[in-house]
N, C-alpha and C. Protein backbone atom coordinates (compact mmCIF):
# COMPACT_ATOMS: atom_id res chain seq x y z
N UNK A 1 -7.65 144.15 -65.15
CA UNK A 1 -8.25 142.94 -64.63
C UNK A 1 -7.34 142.36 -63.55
N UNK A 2 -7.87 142.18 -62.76
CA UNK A 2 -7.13 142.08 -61.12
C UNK A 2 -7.15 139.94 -60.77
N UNK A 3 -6.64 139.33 -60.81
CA UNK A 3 -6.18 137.94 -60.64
C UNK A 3 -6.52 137.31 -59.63
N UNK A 4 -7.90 136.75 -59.09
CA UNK A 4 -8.23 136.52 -58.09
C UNK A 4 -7.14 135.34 -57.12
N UNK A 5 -6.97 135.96 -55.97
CA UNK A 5 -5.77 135.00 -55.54
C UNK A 5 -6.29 133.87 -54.66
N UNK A 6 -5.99 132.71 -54.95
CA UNK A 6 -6.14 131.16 -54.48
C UNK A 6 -5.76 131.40 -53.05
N UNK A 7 -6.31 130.46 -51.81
CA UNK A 7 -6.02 131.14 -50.49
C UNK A 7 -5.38 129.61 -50.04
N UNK A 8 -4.31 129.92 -49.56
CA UNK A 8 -3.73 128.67 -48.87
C UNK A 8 -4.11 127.80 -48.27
N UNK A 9 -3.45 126.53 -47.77
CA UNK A 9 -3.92 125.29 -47.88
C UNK A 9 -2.90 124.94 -47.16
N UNK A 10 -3.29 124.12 -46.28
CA UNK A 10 -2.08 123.19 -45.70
C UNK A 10 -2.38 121.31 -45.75
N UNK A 11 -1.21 121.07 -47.01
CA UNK A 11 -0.61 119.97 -47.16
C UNK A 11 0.15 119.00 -46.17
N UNK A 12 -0.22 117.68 -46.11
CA UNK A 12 0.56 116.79 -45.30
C UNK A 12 1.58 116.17 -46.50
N UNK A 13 2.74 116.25 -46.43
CA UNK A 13 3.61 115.68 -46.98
C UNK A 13 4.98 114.20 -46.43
N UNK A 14 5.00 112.95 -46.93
CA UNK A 14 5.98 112.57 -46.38
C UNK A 14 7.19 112.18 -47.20
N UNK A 15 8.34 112.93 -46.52
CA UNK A 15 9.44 112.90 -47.70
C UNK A 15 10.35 111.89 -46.90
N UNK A 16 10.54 110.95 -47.78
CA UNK A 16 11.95 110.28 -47.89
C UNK A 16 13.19 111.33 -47.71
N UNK A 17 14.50 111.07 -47.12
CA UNK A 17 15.59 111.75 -47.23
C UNK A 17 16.51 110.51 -47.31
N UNK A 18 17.87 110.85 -48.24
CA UNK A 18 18.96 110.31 -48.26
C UNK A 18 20.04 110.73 -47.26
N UNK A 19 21.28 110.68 -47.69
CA UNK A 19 22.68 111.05 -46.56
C UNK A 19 23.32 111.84 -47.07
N UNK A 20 23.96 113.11 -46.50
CA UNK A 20 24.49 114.00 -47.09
C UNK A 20 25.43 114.49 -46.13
N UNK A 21 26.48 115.02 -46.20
CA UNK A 21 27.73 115.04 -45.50
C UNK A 21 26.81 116.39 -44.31
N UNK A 22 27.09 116.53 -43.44
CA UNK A 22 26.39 117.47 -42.49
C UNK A 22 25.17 117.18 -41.91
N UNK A 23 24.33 116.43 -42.51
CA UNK A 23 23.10 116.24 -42.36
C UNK A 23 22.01 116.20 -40.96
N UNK A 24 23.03 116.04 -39.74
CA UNK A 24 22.53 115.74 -38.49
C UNK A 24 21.58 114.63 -38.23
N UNK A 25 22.14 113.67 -39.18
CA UNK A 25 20.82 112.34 -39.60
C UNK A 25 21.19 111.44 -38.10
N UNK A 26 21.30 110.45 -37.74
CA UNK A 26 22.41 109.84 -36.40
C UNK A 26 23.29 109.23 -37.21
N UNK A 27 24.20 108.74 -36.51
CA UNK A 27 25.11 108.08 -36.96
C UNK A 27 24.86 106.83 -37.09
N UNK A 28 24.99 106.07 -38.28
CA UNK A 28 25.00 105.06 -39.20
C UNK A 28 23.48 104.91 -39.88
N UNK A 29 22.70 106.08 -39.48
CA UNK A 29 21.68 105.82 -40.15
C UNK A 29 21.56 106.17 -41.96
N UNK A 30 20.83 105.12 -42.80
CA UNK A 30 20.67 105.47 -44.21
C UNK A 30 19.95 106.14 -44.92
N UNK A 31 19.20 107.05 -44.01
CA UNK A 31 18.55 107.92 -44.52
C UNK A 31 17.16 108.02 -42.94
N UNK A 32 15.95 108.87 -43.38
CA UNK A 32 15.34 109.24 -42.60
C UNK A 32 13.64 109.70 -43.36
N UNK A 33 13.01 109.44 -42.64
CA UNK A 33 11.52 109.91 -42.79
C UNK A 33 10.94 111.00 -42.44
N UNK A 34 10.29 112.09 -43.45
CA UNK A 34 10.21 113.23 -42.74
C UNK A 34 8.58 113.72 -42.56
N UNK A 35 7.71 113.43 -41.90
CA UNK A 35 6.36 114.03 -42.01
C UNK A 35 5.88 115.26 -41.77
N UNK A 36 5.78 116.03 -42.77
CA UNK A 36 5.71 117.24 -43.02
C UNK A 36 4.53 117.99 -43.42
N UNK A 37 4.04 119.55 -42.68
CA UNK A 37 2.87 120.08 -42.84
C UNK A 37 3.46 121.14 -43.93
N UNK A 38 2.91 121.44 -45.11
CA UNK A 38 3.44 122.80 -45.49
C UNK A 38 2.32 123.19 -46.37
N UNK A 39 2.66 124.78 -45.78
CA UNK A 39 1.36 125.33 -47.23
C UNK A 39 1.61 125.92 -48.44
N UNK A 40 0.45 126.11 -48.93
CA UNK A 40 0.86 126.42 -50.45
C UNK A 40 -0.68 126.62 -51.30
N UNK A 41 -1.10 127.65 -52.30
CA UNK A 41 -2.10 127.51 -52.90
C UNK A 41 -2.50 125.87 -53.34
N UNK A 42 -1.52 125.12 -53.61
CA UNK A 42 -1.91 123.77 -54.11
C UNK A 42 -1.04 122.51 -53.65
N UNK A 43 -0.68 121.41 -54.29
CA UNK A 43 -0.15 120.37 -53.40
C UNK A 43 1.31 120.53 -54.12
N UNK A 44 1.76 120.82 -55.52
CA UNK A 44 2.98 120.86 -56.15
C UNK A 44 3.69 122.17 -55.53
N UNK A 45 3.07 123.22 -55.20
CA UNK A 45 3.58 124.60 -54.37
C UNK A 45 4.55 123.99 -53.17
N UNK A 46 3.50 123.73 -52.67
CA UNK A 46 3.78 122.92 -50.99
C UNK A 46 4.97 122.07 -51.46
N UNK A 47 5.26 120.89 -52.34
CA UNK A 47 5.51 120.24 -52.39
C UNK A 47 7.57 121.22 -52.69
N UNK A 48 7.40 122.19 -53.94
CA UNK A 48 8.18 122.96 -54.06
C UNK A 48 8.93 123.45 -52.75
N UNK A 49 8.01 124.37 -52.23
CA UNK A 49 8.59 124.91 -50.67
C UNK A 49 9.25 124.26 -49.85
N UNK A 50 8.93 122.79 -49.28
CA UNK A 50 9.16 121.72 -48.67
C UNK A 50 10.24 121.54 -48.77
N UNK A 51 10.88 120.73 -50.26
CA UNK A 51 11.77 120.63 -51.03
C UNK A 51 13.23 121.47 -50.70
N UNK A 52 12.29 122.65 -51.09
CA UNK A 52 14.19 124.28 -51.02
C UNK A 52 14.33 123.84 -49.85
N UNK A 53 12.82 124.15 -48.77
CA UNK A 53 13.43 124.18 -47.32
C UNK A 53 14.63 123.34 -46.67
N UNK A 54 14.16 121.77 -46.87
CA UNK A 54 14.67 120.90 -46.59
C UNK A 54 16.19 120.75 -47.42
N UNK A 55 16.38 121.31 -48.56
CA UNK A 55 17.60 121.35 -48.79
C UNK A 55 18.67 122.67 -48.59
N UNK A 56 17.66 123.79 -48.19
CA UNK A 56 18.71 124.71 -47.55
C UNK A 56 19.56 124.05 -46.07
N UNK A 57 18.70 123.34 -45.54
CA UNK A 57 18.95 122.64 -43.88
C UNK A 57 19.58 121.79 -44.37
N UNK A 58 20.53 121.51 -46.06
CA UNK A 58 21.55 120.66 -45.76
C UNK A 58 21.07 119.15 -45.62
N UNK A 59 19.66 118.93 -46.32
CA UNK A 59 18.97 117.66 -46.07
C UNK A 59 19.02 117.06 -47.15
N UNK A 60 18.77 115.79 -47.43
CA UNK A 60 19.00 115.50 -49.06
C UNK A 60 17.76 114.46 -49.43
N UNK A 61 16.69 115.53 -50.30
CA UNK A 61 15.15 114.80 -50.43
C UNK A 61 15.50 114.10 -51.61
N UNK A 62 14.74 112.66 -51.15
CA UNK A 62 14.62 112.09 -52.55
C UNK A 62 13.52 111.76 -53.09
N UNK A 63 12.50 111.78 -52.43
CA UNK A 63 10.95 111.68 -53.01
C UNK A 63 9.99 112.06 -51.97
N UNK A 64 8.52 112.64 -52.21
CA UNK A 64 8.02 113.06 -51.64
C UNK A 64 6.57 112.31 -51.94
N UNK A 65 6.08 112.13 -51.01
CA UNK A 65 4.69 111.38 -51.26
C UNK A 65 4.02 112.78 -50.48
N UNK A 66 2.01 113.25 -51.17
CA UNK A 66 1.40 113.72 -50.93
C UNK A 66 0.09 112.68 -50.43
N UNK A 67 -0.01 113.38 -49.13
CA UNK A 67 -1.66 112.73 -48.70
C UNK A 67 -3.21 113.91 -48.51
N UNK A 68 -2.59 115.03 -49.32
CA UNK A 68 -3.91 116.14 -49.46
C UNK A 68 -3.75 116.86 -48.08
N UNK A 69 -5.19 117.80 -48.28
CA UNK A 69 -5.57 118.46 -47.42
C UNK A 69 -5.83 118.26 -46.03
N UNK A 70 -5.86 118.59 -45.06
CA UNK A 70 -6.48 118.38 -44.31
C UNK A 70 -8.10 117.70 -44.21
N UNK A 71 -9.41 118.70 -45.20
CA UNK A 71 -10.07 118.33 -45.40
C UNK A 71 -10.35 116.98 -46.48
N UNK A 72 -9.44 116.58 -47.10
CA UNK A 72 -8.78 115.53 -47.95
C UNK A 72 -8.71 114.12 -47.07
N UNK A 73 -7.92 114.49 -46.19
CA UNK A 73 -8.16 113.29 -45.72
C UNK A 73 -8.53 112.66 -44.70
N UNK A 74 -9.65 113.57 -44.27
CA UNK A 74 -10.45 113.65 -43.33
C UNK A 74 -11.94 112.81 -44.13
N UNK A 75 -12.05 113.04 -45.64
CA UNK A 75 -12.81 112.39 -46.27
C UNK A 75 -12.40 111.29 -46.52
N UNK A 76 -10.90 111.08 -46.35
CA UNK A 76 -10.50 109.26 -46.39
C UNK A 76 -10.71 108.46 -45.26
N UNK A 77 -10.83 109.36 -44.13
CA UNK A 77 -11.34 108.41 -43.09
C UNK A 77 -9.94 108.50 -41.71
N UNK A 78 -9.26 109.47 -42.27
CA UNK A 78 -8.20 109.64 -41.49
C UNK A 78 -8.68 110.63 -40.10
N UNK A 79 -8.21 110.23 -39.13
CA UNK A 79 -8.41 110.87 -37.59
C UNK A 79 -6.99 111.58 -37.48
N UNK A 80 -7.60 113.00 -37.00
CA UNK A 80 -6.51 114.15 -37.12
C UNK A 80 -6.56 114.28 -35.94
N UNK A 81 -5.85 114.38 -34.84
CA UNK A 81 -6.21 114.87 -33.66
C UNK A 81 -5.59 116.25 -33.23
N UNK A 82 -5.85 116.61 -32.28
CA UNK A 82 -5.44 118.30 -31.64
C UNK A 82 -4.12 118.59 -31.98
N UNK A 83 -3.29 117.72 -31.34
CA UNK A 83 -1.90 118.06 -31.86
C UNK A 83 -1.48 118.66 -33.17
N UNK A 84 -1.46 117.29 -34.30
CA UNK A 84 -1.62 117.28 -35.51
C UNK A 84 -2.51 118.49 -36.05
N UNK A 85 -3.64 118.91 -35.68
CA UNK A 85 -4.44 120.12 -35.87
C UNK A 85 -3.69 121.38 -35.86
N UNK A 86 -2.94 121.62 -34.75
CA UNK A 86 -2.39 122.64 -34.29
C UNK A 86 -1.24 122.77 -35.40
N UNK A 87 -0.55 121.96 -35.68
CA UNK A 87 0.67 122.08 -35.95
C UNK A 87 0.43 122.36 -37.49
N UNK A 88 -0.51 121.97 -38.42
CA UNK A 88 -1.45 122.09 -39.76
C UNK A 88 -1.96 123.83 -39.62
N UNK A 89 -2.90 124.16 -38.54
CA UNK A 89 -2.92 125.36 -38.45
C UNK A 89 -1.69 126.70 -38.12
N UNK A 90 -0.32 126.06 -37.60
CA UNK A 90 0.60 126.71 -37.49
C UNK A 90 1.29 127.16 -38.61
N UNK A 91 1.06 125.71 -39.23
CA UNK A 91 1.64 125.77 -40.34
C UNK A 91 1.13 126.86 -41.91
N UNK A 92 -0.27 127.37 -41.55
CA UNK A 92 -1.21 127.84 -42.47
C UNK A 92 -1.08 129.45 -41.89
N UNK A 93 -0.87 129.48 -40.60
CA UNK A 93 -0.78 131.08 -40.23
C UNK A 93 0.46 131.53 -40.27
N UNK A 94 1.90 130.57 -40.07
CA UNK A 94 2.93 131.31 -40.47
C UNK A 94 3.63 131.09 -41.70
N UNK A 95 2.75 130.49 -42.87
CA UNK A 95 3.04 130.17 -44.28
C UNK A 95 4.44 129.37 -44.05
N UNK A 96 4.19 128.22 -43.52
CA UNK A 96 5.69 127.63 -43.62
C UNK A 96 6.03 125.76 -43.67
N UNK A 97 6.73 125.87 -43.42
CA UNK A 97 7.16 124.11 -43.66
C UNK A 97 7.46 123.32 -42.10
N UNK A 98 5.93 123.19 -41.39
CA UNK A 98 6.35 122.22 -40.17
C UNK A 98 6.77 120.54 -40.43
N UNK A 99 7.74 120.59 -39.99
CA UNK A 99 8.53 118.93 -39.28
C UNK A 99 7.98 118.33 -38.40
N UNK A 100 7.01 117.34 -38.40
CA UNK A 100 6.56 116.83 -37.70
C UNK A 100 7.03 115.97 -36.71
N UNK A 101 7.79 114.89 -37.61
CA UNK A 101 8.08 114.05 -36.96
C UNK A 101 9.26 113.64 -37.90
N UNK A 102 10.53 113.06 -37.17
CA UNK A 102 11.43 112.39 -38.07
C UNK A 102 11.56 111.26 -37.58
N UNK A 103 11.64 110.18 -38.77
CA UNK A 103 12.03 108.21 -38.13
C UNK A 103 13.35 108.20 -39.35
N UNK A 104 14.19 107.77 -38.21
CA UNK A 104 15.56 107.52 -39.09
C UNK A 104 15.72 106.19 -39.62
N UNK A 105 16.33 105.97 -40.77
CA UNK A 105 16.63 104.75 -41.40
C UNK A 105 17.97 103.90 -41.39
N UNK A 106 17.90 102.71 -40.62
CA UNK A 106 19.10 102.04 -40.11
C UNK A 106 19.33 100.96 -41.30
N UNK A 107 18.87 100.72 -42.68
CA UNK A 107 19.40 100.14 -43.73
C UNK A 107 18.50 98.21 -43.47
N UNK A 108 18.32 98.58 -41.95
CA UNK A 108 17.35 97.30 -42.03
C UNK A 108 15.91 97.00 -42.00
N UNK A 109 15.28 97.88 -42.42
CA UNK A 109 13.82 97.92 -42.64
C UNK A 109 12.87 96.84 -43.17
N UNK A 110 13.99 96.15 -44.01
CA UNK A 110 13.23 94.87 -45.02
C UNK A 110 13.95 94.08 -44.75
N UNK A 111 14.26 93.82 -43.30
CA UNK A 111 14.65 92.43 -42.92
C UNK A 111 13.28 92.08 -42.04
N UNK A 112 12.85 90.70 -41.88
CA UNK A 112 12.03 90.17 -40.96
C UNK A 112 12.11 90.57 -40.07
């Protein structure tokens, strides 16, 4: 009996990062925002992969928020545009973990 195999998916993920000696974060920043495409049969896969990746690169994740599929949240009402498209489909043909975008954290976020 042969295991029918689940066909990949590309996840939007946004991970929090902390500070870690090497990190290439800037200087004096307290961490950083990482918006991330990665695939995976499901959202905990993705979420796994993401994770190693980002800590082989010497990055230091501390939580990860999931916002689904593409088709996911396209039913929430979210506007994907070409870019973002491309980089979701890059991400699905070379099975991997795209970096979208990084916003670094200067420790003053929750000041007025």
């Amino acid at each position: 009996m042969t295991k029918e195999k689940k066909p990949q998916q590309v996840f939007t993920l946004l991970v929090q990062l902390g500070r870690k000696k090497g990190d290439g974060l800037p200087e004096g920043a307290t961490g950083a925002a990482l918006m991330c495409y990665s695939s995976g049969v499901d959202e905990a896969e993705a979420v796994r992969e993401t994770v190693a990746v980002l800590k082989q690169a010497d990055l230091a994740p501390l939580d990860v928020t999931g916002y689904g599929t593409r088709e996911e949240r396209e039913a929430m009402g979210h506007e994907i545009d070409a870019d973002e498209a491309e980089l979701m489909d890059r991400a699905l043909a070379e099975n991997a973990v795209i970096v979208a975008q990084m916003t670094p954290f200067f420790g003053d976020e929750d000041r007025d």
